[in-house]
PDB file of N, CA and C in Angstrom:
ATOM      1  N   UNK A   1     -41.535-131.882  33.887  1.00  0.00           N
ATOM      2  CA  UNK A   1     -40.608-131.474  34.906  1.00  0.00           C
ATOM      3  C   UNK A   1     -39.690-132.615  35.347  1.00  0.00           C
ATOM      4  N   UNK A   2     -40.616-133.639  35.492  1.00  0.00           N
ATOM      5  CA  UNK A   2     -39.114-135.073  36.058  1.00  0.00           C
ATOM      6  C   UNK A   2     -38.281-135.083  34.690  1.00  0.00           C
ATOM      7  N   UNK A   3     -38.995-135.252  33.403  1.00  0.00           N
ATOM      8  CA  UNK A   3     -38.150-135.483  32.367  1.00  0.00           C
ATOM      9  C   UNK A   3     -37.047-134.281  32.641  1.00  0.00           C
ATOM     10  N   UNK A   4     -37.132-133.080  32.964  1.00  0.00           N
ATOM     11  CA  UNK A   4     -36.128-132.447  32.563  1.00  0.00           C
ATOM     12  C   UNK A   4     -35.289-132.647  33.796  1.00  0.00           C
ATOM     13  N   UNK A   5     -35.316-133.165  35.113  1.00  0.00           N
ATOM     14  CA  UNK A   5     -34.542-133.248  36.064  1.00  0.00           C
ATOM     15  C   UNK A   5     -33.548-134.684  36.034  1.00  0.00           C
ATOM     16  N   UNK A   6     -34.435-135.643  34.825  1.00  0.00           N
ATOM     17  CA  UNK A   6     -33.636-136.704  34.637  1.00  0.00           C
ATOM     18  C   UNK A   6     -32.584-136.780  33.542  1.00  0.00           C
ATOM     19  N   UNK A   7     -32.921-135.560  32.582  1.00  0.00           N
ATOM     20  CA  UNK A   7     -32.025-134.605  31.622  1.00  0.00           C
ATOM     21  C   UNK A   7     -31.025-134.553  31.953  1.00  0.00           C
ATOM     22  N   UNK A   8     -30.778-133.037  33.507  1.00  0.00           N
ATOM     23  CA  UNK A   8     -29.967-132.734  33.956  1.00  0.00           C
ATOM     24  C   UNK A   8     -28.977-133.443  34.760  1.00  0.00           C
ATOM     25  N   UNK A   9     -29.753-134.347  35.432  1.00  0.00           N
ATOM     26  CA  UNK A   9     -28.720-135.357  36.223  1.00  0.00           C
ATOM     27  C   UNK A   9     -28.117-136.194  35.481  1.00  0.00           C
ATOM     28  N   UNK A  10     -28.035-136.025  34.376  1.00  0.00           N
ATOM     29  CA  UNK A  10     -27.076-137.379  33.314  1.00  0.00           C
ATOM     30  C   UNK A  10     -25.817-137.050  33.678  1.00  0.00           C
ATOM     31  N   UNK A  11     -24.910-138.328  33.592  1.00  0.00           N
ATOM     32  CA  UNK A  11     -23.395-138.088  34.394  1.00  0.00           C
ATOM     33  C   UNK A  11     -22.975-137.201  32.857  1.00  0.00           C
ATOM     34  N   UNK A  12     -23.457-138.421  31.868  1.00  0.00           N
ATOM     35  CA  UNK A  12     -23.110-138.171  30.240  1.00  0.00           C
ATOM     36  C   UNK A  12     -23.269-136.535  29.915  1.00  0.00           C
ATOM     37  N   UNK A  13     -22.671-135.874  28.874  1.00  0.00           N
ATOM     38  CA  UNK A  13     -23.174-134.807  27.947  1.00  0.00           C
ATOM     39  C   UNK A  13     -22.814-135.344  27.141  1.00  0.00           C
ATOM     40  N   UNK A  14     -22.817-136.735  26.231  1.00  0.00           N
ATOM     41  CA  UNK A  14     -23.063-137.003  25.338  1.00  0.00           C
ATOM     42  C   UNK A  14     -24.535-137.463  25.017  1.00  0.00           C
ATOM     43  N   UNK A  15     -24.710-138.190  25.947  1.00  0.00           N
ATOM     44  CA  UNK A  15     -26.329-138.340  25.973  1.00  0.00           C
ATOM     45  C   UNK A  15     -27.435-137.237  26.547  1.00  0.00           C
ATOM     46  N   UNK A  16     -26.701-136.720  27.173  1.00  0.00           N
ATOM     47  CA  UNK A  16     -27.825-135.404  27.596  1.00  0.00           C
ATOM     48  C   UNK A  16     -28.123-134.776  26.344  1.00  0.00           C
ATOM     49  N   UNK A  17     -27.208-134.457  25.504  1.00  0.00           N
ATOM     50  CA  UNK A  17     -27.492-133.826  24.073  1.00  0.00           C
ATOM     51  C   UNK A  17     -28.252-134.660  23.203  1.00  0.00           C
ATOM     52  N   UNK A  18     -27.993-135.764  23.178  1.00  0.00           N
ATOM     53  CA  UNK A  18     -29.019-136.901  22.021  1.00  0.00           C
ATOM     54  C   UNK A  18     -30.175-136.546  22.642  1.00  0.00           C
ATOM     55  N   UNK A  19     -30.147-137.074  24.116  1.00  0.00           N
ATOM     56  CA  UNK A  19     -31.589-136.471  24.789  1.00  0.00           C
ATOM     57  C   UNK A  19     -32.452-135.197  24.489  1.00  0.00           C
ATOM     58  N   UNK A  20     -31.740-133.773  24.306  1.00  0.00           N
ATOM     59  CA  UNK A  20     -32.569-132.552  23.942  1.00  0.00           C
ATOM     60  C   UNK A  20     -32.173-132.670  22.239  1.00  0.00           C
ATOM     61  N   UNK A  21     -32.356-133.062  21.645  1.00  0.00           N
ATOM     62  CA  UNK A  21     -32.352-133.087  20.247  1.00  0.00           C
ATOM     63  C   UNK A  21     -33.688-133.265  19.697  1.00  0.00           C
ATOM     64  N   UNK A  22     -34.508-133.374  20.939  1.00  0.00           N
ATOM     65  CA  UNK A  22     -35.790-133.833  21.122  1.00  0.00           C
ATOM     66  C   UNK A  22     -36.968-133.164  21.432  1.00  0.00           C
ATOM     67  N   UNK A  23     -37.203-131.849  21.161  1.00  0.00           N
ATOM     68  CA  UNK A  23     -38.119-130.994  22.170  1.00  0.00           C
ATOM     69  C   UNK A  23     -38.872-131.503  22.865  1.00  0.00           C
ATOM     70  N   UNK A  24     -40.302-132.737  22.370  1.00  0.00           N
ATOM     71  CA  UNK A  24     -41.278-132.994  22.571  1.00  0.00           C
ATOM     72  C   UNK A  24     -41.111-134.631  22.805  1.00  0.00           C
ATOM     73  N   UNK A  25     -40.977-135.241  24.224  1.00  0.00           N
ATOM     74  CA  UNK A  25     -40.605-136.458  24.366  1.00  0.00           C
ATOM     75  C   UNK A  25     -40.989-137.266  25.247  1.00  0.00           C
ATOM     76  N   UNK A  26     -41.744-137.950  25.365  1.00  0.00           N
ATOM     77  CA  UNK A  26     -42.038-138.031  26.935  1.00  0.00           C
ATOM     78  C   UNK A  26     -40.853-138.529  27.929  1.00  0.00           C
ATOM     79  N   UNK A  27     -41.324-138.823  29.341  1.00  0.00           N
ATOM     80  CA  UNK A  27     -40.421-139.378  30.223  1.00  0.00           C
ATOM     81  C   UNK A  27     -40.120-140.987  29.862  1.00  0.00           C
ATOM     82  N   UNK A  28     -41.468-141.933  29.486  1.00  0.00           N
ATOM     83  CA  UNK A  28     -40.622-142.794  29.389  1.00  0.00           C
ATOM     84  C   UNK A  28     -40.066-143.098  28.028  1.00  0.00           C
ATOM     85  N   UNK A  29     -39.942-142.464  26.876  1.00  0.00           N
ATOM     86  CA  UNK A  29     -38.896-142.382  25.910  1.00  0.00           C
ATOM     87  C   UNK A  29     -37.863-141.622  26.405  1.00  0.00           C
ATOM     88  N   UNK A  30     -37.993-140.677  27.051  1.00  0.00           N
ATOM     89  CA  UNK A  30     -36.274-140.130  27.575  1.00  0.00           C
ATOM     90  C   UNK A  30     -35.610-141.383  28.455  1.00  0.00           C
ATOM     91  N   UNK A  31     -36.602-142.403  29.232  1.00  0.00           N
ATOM     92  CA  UNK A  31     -35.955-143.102  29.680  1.00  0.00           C
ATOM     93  C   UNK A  31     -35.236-144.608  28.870  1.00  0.00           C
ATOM     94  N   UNK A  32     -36.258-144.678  28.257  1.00  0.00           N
ATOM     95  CA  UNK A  32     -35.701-145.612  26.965  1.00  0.00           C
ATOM     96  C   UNK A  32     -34.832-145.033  26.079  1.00  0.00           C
ATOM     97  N   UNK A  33     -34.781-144.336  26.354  1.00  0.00           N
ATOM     98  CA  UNK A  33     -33.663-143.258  24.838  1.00  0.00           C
ATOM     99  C   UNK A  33     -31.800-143.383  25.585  1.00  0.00           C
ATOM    100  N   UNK A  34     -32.396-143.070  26.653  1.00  0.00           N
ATOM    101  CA  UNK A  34     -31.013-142.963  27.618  1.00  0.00           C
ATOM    102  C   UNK A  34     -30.830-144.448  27.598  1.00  0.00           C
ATOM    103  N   UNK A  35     -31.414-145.204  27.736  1.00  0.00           N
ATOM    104  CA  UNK A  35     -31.013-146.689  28.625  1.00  0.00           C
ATOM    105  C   UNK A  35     -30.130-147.005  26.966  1.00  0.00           C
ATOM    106  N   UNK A  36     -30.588-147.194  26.259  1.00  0.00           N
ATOM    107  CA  UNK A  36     -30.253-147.437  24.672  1.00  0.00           C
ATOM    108  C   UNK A  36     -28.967-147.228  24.341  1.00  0.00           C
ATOM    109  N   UNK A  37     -29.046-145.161  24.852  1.00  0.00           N
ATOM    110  CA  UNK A  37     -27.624-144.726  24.099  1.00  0.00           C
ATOM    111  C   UNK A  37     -26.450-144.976  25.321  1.00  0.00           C
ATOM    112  N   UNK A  38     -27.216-145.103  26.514  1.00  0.00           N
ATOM    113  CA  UNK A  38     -25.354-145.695  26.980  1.00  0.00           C
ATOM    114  C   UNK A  38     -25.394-147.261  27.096  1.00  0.00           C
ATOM    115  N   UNK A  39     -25.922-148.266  26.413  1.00  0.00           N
ATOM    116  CA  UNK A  39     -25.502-149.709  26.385  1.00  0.00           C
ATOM    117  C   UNK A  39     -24.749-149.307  24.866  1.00  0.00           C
ATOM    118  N   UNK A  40     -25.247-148.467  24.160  1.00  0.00           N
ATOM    119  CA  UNK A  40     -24.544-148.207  23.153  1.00  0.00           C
ATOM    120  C   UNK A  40     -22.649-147.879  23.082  1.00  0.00           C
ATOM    121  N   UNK A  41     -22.857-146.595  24.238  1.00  0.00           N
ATOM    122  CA  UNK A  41     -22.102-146.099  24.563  1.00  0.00           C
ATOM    123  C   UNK A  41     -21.055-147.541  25.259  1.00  0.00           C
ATOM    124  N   UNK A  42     -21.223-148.000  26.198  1.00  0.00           N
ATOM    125  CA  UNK A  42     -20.396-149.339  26.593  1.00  0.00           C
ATOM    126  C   UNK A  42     -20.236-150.342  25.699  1.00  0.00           C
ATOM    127  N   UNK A  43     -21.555-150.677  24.910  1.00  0.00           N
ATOM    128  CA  UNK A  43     -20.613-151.483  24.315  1.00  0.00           C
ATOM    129  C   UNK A  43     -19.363-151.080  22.671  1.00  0.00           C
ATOM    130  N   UNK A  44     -19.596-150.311  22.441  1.00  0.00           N
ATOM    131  CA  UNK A  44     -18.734-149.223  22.130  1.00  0.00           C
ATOM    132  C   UNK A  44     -17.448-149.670  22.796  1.00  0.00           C
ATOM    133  N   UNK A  45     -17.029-149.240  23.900  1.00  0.00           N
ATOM    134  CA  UNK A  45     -15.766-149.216  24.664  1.00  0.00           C
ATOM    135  C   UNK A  45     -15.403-150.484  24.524  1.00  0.00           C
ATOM    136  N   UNK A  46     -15.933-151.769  24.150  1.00  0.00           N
ATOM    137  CA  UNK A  46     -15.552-153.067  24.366  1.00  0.00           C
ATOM    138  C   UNK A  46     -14.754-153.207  23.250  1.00  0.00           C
ATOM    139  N   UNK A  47     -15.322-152.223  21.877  1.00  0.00           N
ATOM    140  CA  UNK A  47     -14.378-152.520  20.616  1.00  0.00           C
ATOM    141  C   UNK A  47     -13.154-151.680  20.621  1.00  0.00           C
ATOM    142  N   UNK A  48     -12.976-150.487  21.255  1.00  0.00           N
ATOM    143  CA  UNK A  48     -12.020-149.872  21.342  1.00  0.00           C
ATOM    144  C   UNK A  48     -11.034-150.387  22.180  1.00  0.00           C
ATOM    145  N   UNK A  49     -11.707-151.000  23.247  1.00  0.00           N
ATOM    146  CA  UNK A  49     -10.398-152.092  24.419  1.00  0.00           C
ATOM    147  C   UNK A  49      -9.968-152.725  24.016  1.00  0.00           C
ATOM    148  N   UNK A  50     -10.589-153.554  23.631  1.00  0.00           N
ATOM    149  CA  UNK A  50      -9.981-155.299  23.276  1.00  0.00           C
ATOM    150  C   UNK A  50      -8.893-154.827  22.102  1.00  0.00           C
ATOM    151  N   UNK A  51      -8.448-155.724  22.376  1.00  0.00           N
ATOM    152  CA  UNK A  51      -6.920-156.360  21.749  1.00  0.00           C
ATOM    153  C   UNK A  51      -7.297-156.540  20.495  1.00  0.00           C
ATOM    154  N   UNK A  52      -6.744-156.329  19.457  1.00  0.00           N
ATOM    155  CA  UNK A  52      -6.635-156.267  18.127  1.00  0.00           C
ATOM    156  C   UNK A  52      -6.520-157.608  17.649  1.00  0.00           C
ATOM    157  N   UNK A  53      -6.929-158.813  16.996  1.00  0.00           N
ATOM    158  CA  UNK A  53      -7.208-159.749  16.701  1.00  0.00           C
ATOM    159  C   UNK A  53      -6.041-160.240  15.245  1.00  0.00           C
ATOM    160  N   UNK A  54      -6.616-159.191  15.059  1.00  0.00           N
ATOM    161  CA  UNK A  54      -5.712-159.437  13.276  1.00  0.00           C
ATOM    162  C   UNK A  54      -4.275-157.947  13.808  1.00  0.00           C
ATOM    163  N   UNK A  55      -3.035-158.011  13.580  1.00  0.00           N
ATOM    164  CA  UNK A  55      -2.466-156.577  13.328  1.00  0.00           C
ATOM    165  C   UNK A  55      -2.106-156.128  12.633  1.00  0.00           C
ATOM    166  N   UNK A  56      -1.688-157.350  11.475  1.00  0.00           N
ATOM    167  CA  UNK A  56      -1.548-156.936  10.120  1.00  0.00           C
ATOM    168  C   UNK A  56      -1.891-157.946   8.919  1.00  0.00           C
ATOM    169  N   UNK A  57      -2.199-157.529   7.650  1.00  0.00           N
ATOM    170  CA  UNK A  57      -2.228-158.422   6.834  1.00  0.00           C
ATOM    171  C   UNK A  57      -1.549-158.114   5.315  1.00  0.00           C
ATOM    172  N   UNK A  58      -0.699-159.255   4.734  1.00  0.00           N
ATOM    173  CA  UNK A  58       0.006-158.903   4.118  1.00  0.00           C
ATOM    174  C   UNK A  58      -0.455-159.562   2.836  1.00  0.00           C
ATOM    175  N   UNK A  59       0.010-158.978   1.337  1.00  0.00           N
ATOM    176  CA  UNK A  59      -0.289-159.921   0.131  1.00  0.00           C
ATOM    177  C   UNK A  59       0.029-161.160   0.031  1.00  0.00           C
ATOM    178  N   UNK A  60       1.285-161.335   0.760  1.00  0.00           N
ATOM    179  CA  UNK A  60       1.316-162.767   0.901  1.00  0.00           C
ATOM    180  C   UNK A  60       0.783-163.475   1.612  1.00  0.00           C
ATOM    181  N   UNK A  61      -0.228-163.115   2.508  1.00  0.00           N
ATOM    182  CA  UNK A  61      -1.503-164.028   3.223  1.00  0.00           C
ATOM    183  C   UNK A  61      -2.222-164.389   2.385  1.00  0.00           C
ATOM    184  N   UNK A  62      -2.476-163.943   0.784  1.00  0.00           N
ATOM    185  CA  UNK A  62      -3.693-163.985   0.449  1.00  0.00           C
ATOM    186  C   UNK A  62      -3.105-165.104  -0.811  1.00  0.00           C
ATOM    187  N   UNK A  63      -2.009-165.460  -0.852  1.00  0.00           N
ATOM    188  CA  UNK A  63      -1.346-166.838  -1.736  1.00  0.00           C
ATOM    189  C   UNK A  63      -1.679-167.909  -1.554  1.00  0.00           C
TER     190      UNK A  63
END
């Protein structure tokens, strides 16, 4: 019963779904499961933010 109330209160429905993909889970793997997929989830966003390093590369870089 807590597992499923800590289910429902996820801000995420991306992780609420990884979460029931699961029938049989306990609480503290739902809680380790969650903690996991949104450090995942953030650090994720760090590669999509940041500034592009390289923007292009051309054959003649490689002379």
């Amino acid at each position: 019963m807590i597992r499923d109330a800590f289910i429902n209160n996820m801000s995420s429905n991306e992780i609420r779904t990884r979460l029931l993909e699961h029938s049989v889970i306990s609480l503290q793997e739902t809680v380790n499961k969650a903690m996991a997929l949104n450090s995942a989830k953030e650090n994720a966003k760090l590669y999509t933010k940041s500034d592009p390093i390289i923007n292009s590369v051309s054959a003649a870089d490689w002379d």
